[in-house]
N, C-alpha and C. Protein backbone atom coordinates (compact mmCIF):
# COMPACT_ATOMS: atom_id res chain seq x y z
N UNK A 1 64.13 77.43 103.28
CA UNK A 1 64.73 77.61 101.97
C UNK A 1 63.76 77.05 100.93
N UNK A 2 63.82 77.60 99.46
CA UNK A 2 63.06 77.75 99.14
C UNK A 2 63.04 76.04 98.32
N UNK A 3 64.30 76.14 98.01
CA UNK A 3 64.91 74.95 96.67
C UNK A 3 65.64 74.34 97.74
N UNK A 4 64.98 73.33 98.46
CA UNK A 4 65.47 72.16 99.60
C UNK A 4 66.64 71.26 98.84
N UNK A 5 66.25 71.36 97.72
CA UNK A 5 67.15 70.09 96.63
C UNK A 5 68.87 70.84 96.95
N UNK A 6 69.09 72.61 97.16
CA UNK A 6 70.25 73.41 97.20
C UNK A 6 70.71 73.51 98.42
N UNK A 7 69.97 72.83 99.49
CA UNK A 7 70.08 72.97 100.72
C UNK A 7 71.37 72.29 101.21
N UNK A 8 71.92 72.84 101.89
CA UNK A 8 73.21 72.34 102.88
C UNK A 8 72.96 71.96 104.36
N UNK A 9 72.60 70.83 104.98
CA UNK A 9 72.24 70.91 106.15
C UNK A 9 73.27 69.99 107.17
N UNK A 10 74.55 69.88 106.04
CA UNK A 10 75.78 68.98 107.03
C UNK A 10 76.38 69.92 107.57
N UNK A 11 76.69 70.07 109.08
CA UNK A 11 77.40 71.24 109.49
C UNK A 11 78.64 71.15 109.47
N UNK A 12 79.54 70.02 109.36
CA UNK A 12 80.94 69.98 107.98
C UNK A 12 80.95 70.63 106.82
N UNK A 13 79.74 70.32 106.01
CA UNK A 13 79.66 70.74 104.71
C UNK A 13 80.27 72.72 105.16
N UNK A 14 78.76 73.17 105.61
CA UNK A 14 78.95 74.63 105.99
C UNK A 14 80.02 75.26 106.26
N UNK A 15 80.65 74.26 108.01
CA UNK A 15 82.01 75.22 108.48
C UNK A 15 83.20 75.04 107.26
N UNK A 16 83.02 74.16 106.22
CA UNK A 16 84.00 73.84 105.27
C UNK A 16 83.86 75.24 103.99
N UNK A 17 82.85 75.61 103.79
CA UNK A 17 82.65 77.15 103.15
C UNK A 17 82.92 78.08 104.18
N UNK A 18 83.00 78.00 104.99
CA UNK A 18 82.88 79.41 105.69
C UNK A 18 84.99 79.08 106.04
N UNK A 19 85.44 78.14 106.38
CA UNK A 19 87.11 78.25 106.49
C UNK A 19 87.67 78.44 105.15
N UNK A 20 86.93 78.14 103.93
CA UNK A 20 87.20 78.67 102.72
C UNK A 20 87.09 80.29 101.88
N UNK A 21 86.56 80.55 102.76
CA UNK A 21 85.70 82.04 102.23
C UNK A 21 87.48 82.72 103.01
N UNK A 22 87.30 83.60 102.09
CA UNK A 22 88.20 84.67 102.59
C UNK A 22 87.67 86.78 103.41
N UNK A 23 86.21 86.20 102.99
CA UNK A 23 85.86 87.66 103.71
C UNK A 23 84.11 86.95 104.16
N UNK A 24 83.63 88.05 104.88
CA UNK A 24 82.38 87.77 105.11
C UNK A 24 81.76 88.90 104.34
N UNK A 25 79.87 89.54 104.74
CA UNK A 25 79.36 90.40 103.94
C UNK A 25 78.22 90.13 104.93
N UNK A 26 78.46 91.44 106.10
CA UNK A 26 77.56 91.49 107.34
C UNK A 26 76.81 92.59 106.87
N UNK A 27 75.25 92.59 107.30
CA UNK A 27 74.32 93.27 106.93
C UNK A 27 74.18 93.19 108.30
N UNK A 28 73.04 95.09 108.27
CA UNK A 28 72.87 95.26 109.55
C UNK A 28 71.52 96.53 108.99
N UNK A 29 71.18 96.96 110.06
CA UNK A 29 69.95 98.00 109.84
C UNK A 29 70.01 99.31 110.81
N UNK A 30 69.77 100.51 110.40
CA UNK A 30 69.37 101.26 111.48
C UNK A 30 68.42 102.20 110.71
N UNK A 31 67.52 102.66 111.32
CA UNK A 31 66.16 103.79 111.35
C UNK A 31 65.96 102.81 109.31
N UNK A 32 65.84 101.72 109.45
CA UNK A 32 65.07 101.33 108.67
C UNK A 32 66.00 101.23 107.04
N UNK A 33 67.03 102.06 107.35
CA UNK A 33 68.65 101.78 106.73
C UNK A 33 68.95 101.55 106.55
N UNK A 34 68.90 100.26 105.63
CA UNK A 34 70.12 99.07 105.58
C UNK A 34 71.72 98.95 105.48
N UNK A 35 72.46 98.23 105.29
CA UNK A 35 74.08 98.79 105.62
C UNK A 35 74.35 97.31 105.30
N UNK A 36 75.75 97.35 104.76
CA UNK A 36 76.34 95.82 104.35
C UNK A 36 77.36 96.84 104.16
N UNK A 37 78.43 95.85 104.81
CA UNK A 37 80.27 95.96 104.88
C UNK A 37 80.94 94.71 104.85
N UNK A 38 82.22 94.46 104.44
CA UNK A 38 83.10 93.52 104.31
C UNK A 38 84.05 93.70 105.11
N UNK A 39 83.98 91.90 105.62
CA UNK A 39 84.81 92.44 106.82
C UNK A 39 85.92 90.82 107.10
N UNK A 40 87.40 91.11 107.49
CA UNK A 40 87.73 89.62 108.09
C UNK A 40 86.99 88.86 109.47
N UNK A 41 87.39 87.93 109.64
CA UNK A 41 86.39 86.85 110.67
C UNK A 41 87.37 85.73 110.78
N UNK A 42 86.74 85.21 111.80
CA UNK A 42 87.52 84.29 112.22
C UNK A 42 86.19 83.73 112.78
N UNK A 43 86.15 81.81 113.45
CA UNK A 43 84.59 81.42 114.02
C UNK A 43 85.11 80.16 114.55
N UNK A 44 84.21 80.03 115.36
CA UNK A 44 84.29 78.46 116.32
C UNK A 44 83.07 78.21 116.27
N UNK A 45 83.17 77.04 116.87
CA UNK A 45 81.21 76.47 116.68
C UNK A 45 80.15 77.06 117.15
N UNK A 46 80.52 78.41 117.79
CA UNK A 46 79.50 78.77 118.32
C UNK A 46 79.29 80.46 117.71
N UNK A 47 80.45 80.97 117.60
CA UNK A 47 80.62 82.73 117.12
C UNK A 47 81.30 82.75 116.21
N UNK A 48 80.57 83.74 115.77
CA UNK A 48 81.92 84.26 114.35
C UNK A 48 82.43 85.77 114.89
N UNK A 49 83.57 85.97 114.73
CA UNK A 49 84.60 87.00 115.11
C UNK A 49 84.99 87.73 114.10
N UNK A 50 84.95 88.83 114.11
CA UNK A 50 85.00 90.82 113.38
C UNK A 50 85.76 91.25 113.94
N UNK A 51 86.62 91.43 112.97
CA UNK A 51 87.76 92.60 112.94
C UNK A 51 87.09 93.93 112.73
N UNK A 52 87.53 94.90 113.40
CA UNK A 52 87.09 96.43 112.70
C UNK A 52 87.79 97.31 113.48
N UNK A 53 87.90 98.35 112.89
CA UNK A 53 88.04 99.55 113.24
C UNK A 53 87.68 99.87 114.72
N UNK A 54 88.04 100.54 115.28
CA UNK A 54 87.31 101.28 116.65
C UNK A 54 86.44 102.16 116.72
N UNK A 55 86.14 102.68 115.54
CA UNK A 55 84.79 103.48 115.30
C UNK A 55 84.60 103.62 114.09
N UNK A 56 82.94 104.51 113.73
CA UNK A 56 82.79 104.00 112.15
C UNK A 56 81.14 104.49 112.00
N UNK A 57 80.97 104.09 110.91
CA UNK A 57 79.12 103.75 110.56
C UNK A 57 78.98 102.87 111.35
N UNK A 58 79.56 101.39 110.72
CA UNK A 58 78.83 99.98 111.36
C UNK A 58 79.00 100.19 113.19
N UNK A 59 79.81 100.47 113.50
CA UNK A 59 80.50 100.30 115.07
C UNK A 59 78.95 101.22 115.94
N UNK A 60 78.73 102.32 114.88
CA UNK A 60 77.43 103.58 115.43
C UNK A 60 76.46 102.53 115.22
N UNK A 61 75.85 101.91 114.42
CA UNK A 61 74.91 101.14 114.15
C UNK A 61 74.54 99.87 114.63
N UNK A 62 75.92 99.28 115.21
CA UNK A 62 75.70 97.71 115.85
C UNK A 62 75.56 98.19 117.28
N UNK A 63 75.95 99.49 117.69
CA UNK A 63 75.85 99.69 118.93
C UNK A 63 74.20 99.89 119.06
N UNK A 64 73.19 100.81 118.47
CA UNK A 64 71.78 101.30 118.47
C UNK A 64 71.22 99.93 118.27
N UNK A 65 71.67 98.91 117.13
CA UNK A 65 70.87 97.55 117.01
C UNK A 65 72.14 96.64 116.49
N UNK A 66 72.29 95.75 117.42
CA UNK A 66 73.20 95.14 117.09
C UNK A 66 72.83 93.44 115.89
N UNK A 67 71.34 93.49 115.89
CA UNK A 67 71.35 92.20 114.88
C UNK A 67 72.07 92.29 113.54
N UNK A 68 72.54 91.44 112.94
CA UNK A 68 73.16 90.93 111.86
C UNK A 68 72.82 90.12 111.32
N UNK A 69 73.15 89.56 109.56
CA UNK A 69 72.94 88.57 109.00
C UNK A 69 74.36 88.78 108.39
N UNK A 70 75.40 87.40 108.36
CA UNK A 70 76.52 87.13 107.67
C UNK A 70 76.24 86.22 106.39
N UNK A 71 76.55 86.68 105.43
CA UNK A 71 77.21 85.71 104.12
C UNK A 71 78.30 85.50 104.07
N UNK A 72 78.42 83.91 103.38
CA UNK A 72 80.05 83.89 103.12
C UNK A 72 79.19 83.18 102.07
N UNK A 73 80.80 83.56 100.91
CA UNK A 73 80.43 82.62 99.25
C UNK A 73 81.77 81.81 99.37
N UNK A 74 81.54 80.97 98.73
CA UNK A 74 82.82 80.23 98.17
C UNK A 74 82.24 79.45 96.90
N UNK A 75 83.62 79.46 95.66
CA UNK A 75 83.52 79.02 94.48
C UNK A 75 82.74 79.28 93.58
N UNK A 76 82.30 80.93 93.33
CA UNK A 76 81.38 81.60 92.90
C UNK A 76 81.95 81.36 91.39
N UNK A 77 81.37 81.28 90.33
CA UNK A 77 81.61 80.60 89.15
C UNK A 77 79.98 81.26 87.95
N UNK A 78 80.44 82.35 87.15
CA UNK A 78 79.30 82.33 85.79
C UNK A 78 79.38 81.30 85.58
N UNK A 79 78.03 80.50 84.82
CA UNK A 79 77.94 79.61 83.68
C UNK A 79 77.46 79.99 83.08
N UNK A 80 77.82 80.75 81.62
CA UNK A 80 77.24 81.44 80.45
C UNK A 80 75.93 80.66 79.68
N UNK A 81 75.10 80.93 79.16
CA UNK A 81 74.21 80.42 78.31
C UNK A 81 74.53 81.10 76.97
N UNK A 82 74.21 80.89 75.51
CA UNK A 82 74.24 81.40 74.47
C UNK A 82 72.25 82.38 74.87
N UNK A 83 71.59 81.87 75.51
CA UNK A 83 70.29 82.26 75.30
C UNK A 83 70.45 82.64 77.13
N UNK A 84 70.38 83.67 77.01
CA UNK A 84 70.68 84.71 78.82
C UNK A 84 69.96 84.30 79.68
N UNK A 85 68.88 83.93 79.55
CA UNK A 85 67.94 83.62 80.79
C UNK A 85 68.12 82.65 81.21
N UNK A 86 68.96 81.94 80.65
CA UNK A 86 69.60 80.63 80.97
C UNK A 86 70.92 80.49 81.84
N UNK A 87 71.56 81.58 81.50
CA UNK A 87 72.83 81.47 82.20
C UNK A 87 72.74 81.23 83.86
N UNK A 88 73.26 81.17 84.28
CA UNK A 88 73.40 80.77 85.51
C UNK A 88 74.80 80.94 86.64
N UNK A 89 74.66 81.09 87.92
CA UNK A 89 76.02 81.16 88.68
C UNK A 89 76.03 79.41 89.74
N UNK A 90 77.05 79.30 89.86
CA UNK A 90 77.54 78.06 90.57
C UNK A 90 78.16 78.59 91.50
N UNK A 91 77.74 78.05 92.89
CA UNK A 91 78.38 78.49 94.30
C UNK A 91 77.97 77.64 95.13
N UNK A 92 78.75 78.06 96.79
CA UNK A 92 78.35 77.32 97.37
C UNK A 92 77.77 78.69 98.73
N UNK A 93 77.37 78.84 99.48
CA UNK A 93 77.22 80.01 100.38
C UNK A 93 76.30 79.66 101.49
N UNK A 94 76.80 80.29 102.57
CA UNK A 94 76.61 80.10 103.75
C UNK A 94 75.55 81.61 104.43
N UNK A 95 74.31 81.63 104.96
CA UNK A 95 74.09 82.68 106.12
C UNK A 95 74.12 82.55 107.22
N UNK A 96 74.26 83.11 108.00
CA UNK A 96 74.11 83.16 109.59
C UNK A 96 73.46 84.44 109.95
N UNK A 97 72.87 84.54 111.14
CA UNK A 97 71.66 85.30 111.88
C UNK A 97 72.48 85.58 113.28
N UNK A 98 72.34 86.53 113.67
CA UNK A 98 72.73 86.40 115.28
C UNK A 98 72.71 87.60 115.50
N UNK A 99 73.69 88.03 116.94
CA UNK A 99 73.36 89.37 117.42
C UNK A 99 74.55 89.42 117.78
N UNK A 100 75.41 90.58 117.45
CA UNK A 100 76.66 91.32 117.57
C UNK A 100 77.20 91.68 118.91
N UNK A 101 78.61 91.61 119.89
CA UNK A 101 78.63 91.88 121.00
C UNK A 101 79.85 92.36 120.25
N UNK A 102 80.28 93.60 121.86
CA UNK A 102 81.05 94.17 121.62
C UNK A 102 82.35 93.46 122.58
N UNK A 103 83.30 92.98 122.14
CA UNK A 103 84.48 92.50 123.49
C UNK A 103 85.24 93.68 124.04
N UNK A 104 84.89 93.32 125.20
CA UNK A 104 86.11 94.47 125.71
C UNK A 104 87.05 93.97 126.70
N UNK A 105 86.76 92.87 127.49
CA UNK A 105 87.63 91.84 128.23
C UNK A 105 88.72 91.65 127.58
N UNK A 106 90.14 91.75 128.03
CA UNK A 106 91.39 91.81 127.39
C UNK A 106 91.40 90.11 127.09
N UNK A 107 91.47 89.24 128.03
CA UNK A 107 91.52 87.76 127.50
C UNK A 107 90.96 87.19 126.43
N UNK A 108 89.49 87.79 126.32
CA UNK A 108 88.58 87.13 125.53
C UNK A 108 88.65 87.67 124.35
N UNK A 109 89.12 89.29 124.08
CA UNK A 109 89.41 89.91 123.09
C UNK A 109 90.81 89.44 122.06
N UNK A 110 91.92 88.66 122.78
CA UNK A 110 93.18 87.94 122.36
C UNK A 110 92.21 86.62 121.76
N UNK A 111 91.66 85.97 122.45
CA UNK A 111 91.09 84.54 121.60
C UNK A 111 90.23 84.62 120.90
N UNK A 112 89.35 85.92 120.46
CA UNK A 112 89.16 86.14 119.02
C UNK A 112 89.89 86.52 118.27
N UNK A 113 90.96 87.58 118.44
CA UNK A 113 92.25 87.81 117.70
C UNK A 113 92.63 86.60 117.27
N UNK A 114 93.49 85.52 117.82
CA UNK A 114 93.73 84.63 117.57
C UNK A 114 92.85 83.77 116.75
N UNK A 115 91.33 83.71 116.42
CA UNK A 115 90.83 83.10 115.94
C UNK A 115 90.24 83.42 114.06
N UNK A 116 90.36 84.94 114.54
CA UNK A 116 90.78 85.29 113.28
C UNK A 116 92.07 85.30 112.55
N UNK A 117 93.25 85.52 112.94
CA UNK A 117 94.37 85.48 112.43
C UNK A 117 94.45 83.84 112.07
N UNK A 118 94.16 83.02 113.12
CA UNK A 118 94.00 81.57 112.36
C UNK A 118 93.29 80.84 111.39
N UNK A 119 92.20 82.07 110.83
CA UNK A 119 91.54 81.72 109.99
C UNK A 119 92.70 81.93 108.43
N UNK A 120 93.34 82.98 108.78
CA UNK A 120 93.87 83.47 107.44
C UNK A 120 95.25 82.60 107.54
N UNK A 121 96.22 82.63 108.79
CA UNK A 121 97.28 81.98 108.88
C UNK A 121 97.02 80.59 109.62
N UNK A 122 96.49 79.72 108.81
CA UNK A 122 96.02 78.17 109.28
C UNK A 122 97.08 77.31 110.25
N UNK A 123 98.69 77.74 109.52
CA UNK A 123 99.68 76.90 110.16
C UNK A 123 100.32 77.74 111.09
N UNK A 124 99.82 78.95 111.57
CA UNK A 124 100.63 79.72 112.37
C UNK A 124 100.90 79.48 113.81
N UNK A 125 102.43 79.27 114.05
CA UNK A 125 102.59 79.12 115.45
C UNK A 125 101.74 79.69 116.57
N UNK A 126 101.44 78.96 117.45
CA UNK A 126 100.39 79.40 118.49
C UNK A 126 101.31 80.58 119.46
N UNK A 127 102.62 80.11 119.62
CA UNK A 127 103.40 81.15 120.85
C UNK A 127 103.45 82.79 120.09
N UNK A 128 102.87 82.57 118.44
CA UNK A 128 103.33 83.94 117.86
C UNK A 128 101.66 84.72 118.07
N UNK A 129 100.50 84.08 118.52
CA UNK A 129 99.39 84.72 118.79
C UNK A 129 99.41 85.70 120.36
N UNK A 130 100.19 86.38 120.04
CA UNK A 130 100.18 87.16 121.57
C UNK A 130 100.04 88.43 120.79
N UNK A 131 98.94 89.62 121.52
CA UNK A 131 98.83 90.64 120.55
C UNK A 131 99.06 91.69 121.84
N UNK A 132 99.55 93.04 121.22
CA UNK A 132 99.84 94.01 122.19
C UNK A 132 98.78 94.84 122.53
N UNK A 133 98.86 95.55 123.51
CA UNK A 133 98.23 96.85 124.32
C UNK A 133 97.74 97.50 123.17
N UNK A 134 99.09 97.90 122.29
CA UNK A 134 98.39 98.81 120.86
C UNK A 134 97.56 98.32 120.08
N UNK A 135 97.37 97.34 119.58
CA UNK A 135 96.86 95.94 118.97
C UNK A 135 95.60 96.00 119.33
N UNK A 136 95.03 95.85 120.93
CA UNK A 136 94.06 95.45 121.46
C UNK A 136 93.06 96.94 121.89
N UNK A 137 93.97 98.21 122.07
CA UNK A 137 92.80 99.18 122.01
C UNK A 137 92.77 99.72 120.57
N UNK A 138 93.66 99.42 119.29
CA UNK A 138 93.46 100.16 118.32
C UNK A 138 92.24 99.54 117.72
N UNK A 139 92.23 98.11 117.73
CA UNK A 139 91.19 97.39 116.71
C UNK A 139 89.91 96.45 117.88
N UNK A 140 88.66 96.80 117.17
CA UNK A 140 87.50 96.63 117.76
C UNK A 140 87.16 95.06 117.27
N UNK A 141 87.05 94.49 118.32
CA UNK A 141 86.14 92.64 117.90
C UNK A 141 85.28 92.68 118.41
N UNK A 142 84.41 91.91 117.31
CA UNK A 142 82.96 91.83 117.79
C UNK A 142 83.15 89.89 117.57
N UNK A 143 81.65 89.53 118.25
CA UNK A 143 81.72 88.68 118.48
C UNK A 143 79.98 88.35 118.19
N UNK A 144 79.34 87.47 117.00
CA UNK A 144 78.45 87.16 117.12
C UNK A 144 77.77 85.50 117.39
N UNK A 145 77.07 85.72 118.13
CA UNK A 145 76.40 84.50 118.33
C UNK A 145 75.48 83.77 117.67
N UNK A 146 75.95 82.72 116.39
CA UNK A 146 75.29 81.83 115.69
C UNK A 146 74.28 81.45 116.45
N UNK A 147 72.77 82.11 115.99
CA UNK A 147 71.77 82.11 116.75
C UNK A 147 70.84 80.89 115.60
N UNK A 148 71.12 81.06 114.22
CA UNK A 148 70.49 80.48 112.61
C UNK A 148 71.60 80.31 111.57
N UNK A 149 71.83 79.14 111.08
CA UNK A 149 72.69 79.22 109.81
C UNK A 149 72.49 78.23 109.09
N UNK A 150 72.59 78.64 107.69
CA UNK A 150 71.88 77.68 106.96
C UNK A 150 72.91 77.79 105.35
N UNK A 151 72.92 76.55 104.67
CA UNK A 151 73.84 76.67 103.59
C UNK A 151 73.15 76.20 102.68
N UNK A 152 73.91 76.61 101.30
CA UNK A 152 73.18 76.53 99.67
C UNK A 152 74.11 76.18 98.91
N UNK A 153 74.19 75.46 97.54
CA UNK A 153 75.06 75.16 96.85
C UNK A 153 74.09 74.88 95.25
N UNK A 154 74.77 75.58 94.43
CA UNK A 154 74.20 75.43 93.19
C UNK A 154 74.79 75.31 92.14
């Protein structure tokens, strides 16, 4: 990073933007292509977890190359200047690097479910995380592996 002084290198600090963020903003590439979609997530110390669709652009594209880079922002804020070149934004934001898997294991596919739905429903009963047959072939989780992540605050 470029401005060390903006650097985030407490990994409290980080997972504390990223349980704050309400969406992510996964970039991906194909035949030189670039591609960025918004997407829910859910993450543990090791993966961050994608909700999606069962097919798609991204789903065609993570399959041919599955690397990724995730953003998350939190507390994104203008600070106006009277003289423009001055103005400025205040945030705090998170990237991550890794490589996209596809789940298809019914167990392992429920405890990312669950880990996303607990991202959004923090106090939600655990006995109500049981997801159905329809549930589990309609919607696709991916699962990436925090391979680099690094945070900024300005």
């Amino acid at each position: 990073m470029r401005r060390k002084d903006r650097e985030i290198i407490d990994v409290e600090e980080i997972e504390d933007i990223m349980k704050q963020a309400l969406i992510c903003n996964v970039a991906m590439c194909r035949d030189s292509q670039p591609y960025l979609v918004t997407m829910n997530f859910g993450f543990d110390e090791k993966y961050i977890y994608l909700h999606s669709a069962a097919e798609g652009l991204k789903i065609d594209i993570l399959k041919e190359n599955p690397l990724v880079c995730i953003s998350f922002v939190q507390d994104a804020q203008f600070v106006p200047s009277l003289i423009p070149c001055e103005s400025t934004m205040k945030y705090k934001s998170v990237v991550a690097f890794g490589r996209a898997e596809f789940i298809t294991e019914r167990d392992e596919k429920q405890k990312a479910l669950a880990y996303i739905i607990k991202h959004y429903y923090r106090q939600v009963d655990e006995k109500r995380l049981i997801f159905s047959e329809y549930d589990q072939e309609k919607y696709m989780v991916l699962k990436v592996k925090i391979e680099r992540i690094s945070g900024k605050k300005c």
